[in-house]
PDB file of N, CA and C in Angstrom:
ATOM      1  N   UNK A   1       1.288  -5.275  14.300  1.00  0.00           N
ATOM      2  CA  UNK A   1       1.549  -5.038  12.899  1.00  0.00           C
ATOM      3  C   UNK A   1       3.039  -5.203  12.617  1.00  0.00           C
ATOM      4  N   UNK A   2       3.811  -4.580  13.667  1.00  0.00           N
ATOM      5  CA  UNK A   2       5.389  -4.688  13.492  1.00  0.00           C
ATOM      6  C   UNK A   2       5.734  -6.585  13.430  1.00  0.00           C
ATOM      7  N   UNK A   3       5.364  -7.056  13.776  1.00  0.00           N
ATOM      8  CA  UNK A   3       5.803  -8.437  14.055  1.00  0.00           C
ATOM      9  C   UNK A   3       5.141  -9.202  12.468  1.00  0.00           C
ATOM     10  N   UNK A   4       4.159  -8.943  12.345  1.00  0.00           N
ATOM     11  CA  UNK A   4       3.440  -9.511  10.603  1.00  0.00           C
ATOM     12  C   UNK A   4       4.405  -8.311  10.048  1.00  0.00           C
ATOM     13  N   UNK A   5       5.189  -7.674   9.554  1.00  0.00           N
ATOM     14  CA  UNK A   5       5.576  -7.220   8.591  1.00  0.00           C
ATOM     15  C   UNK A   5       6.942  -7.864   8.650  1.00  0.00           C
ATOM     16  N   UNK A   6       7.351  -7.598   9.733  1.00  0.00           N
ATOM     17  CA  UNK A   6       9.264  -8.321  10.198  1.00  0.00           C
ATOM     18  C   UNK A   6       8.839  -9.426   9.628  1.00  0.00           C
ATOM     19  N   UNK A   7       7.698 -10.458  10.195  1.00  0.00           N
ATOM     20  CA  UNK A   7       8.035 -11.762   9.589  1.00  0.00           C
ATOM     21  C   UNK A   7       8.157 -11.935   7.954  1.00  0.00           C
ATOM     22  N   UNK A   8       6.859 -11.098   7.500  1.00  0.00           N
ATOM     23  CA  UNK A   8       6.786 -11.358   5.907  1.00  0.00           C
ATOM     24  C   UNK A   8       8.599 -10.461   5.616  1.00  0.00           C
ATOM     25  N   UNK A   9       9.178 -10.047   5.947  1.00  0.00           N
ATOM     26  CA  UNK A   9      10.545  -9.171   5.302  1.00  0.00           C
ATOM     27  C   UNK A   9      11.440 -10.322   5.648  1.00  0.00           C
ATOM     28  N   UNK A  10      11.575 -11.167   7.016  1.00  0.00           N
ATOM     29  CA  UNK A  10      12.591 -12.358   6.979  1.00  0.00           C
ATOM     30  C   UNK A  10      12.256 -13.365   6.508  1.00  0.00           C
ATOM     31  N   UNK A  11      10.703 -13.584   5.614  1.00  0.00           N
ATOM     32  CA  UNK A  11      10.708 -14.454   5.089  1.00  0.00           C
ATOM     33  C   UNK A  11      10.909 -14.107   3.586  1.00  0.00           C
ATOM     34  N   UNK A  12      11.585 -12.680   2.871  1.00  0.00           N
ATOM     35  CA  UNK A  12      11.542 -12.236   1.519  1.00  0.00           C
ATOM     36  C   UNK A  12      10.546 -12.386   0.857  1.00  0.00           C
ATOM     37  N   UNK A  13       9.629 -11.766   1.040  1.00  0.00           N
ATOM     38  CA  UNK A  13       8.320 -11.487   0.939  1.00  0.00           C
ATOM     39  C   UNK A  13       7.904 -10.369   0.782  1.00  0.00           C
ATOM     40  N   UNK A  14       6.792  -9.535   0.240  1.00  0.00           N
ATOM     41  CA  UNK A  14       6.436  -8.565   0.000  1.00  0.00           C
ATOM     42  C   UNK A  14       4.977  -7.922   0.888  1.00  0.00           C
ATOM     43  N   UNK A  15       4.735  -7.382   1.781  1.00  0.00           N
ATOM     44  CA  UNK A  15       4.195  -7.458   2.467  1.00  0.00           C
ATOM     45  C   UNK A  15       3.117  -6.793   1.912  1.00  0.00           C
ATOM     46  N   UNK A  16       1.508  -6.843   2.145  1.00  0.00           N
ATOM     47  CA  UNK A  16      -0.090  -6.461   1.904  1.00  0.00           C
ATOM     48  C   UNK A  16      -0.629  -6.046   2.924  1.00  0.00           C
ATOM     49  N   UNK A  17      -0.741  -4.637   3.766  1.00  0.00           N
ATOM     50  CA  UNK A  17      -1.734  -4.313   4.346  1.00  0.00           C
ATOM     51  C   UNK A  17      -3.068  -4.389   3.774  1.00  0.00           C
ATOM     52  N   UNK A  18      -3.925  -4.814   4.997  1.00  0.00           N
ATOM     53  CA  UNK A  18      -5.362  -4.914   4.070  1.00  0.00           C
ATOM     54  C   UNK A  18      -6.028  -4.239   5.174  1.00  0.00           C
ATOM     55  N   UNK A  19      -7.135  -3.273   4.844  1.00  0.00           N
ATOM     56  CA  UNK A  19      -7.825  -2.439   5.881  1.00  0.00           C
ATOM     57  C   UNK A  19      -7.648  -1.534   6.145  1.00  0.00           C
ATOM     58  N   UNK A  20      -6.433  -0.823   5.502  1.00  0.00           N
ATOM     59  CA  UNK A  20      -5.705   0.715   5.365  1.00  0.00           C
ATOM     60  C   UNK A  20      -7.278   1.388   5.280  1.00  0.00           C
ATOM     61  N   UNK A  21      -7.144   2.337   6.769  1.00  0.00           N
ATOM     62  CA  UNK A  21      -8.380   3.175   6.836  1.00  0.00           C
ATOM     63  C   UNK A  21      -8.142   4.510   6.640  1.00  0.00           C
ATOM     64  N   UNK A  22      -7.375   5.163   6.989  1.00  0.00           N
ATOM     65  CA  UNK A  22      -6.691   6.722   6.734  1.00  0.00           C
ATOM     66  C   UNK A  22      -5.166   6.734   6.680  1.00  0.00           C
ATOM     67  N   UNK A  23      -4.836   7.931   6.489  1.00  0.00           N
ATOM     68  CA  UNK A  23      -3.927   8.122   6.256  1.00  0.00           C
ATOM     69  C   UNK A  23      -2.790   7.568   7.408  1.00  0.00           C
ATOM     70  N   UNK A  24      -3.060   8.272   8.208  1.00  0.00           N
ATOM     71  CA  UNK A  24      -2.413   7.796   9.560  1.00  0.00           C
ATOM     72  C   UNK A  24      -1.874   6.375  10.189  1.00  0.00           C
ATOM     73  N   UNK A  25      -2.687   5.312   9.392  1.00  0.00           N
ATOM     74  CA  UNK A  25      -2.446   4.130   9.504  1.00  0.00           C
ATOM     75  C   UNK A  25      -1.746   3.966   8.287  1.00  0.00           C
ATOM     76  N   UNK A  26      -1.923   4.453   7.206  1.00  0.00           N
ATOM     77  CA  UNK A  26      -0.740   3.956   5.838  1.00  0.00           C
ATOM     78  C   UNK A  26       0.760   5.124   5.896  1.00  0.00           C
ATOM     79  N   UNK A  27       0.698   5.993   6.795  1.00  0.00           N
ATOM     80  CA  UNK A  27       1.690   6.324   7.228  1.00  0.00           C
ATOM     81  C   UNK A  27       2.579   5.377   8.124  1.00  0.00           C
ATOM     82  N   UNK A  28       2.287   4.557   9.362  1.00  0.00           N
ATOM     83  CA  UNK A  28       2.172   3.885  10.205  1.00  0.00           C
ATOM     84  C   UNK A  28       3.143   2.810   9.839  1.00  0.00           C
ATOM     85  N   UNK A  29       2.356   2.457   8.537  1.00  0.00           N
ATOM     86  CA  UNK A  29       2.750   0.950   8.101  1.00  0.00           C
ATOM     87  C   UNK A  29       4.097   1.022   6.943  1.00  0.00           C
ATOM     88  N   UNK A  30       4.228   2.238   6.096  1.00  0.00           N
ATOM     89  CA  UNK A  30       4.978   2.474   6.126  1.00  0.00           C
ATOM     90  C   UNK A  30       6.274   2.572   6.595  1.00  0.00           C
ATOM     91  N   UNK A  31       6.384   3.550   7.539  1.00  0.00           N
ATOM     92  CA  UNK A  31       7.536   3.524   8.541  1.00  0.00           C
ATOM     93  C   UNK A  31       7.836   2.276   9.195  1.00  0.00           C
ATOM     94  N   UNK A  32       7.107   0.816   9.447  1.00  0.00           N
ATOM     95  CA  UNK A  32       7.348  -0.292  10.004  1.00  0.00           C
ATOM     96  C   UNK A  32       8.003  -1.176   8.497  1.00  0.00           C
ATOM     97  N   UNK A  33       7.798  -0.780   7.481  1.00  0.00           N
ATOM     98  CA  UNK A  33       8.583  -1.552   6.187  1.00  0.00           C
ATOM     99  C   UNK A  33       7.621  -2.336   5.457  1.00  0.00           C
ATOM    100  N   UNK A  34       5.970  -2.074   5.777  1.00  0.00           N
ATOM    101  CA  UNK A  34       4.959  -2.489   4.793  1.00  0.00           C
ATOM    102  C   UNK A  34       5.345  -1.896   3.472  1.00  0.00           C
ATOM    103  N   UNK A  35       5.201  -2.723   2.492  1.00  0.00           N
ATOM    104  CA  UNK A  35       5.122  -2.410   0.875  1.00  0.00           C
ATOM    105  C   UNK A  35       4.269  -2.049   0.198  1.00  0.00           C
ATOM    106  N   UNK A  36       3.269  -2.469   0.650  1.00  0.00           N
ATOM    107  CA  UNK A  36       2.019  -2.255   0.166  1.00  0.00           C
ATOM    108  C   UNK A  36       0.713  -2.138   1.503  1.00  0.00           C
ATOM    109  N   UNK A  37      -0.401  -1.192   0.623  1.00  0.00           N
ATOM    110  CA  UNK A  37      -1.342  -1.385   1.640  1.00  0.00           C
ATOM    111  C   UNK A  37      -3.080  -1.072   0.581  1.00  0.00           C
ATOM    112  N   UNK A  38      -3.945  -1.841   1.155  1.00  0.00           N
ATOM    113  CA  UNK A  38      -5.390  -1.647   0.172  1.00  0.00           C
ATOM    114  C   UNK A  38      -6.403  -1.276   1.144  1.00  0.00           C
ATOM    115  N   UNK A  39      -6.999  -0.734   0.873  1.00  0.00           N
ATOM    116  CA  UNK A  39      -8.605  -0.321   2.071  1.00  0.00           C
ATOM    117  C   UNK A  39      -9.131   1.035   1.532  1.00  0.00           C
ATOM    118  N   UNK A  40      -9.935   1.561   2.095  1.00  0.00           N
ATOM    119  CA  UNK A  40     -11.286   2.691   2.052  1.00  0.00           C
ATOM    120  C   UNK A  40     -10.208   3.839   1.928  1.00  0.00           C
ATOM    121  N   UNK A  41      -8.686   3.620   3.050  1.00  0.00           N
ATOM    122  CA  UNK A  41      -8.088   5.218   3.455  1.00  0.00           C
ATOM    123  C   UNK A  41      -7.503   5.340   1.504  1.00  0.00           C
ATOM    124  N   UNK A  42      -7.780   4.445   0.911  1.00  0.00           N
ATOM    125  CA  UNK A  42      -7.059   4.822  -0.407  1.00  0.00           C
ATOM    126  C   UNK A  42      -8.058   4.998  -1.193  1.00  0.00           C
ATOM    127  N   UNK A  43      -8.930   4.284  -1.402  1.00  0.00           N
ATOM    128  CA  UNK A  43     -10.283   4.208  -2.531  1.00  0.00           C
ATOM    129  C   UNK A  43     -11.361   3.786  -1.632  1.00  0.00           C
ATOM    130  N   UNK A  44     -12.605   3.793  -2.118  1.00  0.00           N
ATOM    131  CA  UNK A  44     -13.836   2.619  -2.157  1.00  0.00           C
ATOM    132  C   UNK A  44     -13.197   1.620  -3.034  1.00  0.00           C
ATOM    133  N   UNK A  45     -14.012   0.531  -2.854  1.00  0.00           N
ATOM    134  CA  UNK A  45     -14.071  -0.288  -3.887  1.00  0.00           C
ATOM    135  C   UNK A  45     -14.571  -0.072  -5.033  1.00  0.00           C
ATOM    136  N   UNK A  46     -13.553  -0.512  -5.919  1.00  0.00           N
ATOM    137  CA  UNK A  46     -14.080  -0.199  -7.373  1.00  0.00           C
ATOM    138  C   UNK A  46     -13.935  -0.842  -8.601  1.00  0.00           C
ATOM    139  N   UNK A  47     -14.637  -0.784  -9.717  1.00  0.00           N
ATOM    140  CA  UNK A  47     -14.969  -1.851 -10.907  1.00  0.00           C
ATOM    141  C   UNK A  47     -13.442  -2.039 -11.245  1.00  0.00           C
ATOM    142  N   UNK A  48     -13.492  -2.772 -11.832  1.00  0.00           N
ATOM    143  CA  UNK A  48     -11.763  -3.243 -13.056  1.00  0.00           C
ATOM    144  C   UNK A  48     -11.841  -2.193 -13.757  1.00  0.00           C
ATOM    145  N   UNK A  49     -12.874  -1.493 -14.199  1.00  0.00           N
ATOM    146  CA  UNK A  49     -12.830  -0.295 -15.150  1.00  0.00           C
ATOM    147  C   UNK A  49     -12.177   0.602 -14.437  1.00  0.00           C
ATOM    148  N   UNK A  50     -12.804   1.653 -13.447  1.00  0.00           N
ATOM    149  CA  UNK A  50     -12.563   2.305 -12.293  1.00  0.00           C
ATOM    150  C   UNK A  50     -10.965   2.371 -11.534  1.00  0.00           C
ATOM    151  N   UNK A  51     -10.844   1.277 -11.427  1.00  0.00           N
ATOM    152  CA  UNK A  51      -9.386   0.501 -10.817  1.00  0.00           C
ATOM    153  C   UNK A  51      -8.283   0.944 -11.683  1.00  0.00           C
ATOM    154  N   UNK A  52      -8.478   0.879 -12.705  1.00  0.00           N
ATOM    155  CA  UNK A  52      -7.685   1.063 -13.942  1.00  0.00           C
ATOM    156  C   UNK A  52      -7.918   2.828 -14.003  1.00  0.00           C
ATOM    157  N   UNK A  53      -8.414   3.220 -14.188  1.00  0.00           N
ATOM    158  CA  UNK A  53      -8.326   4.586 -14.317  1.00  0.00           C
ATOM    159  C   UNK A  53      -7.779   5.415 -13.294  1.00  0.00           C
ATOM    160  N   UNK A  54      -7.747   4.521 -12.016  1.00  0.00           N
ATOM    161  CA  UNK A  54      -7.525   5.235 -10.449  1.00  0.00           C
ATOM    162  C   UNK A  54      -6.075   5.479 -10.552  1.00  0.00           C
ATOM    163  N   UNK A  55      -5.554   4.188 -11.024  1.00  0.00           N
ATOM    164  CA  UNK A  55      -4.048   3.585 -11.108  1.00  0.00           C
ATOM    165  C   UNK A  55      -3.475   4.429 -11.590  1.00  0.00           C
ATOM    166  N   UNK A  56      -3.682   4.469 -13.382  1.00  0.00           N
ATOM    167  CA  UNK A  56      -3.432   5.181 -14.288  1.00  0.00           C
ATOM    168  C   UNK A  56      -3.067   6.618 -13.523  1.00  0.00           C
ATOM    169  N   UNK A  57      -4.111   7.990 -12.865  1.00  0.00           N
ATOM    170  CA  UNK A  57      -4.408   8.634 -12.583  1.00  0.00           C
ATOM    171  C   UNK A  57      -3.114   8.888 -11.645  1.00  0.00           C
ATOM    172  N   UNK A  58      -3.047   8.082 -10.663  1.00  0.00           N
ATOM    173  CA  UNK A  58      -2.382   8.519  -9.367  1.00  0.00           C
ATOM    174  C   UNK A  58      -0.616   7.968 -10.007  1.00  0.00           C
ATOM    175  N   UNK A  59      -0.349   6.909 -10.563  1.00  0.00           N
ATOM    176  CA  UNK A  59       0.802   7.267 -10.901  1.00  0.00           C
ATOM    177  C   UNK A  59       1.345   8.482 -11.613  1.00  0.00           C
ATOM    178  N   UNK A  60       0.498   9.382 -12.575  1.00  0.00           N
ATOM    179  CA  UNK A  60       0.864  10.396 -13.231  1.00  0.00           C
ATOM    180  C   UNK A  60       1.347  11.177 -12.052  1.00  0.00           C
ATOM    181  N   UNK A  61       0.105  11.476 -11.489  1.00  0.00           N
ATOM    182  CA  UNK A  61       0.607  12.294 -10.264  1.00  0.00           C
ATOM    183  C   UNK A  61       1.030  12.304  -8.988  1.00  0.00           C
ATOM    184  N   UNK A  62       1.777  10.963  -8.946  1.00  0.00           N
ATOM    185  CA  UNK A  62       2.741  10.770  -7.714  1.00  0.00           C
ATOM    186  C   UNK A  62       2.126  10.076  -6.726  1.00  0.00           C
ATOM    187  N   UNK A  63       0.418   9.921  -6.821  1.00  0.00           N
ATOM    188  CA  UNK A  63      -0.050   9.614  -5.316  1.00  0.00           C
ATOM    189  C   UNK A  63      -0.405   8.002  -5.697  1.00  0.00           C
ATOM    190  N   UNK A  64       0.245   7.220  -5.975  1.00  0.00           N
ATOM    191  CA  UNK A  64      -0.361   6.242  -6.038  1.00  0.00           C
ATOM    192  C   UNK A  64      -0.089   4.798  -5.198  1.00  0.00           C
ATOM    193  N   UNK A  65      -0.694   4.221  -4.605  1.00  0.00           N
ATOM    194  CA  UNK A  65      -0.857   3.932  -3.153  1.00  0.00           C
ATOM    195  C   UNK A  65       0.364   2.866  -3.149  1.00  0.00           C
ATOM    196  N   UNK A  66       1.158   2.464  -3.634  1.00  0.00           N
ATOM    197  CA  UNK A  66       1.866   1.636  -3.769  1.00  0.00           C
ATOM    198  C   UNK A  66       3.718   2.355  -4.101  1.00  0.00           C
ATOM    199  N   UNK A  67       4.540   1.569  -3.576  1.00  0.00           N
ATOM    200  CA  UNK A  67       5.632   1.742  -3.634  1.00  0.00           C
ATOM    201  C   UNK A  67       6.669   1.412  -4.893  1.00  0.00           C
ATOM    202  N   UNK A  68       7.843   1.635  -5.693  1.00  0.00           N
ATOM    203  CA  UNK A  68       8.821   0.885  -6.647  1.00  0.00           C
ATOM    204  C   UNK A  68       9.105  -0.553  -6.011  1.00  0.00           C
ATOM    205  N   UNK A  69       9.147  -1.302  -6.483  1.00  0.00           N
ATOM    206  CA  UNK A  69       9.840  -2.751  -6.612  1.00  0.00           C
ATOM    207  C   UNK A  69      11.691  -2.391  -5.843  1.00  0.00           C
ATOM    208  N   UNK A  70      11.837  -2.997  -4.854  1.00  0.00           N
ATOM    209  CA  UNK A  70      13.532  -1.924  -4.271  1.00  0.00           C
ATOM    210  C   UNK A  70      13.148  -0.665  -3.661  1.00  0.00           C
ATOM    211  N   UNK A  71      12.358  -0.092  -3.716  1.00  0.00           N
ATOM    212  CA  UNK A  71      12.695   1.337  -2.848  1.00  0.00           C
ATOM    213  C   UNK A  71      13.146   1.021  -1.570  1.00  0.00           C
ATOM    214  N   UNK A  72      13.451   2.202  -1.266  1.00  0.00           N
ATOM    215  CA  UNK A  72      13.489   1.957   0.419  1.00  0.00           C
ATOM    216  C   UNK A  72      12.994   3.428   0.961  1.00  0.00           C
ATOM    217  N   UNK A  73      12.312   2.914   2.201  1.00  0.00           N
ATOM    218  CA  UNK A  73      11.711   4.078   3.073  1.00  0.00           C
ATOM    219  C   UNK A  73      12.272   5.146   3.408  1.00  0.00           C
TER     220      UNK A  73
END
């Protein structure tokens, strides 16, 4: 995982975990400089309706599975 994230960061790129199963692994990927991550450990899959309300939801309250544009870890 460390080596697919280094590459997508020296290539200025924004990196996509896909398969994020628990927490432990989106902790994981985190700390290696993943930006993002999608899978089950965050949601099921869910409608565009659903999706939208999840979003909505978890930015109010801080948990929402995704990072600022610039942050840093």
């Amino acid at each position: 995982m460390r080596s697919v994230v280094n590459l997508g960061r020296d290539l200025d790129l924004e990196v996509v975990a896909e398969g994020v199963e628990n927490a432990v692994m989106a902790r994981h990927l985190l700390s290696i400089g993943c930006d993002y991550g999608q899978g089950f450990g965050y949601a099921p899959a869910l409608s565009p309706q659903e999706a939208e309300v999840y979003l909505n939801e978890s930015y109010v309250d801080g948990a929402a599975p995704v990072k600022s544009r610039g942050a840093t870890v």
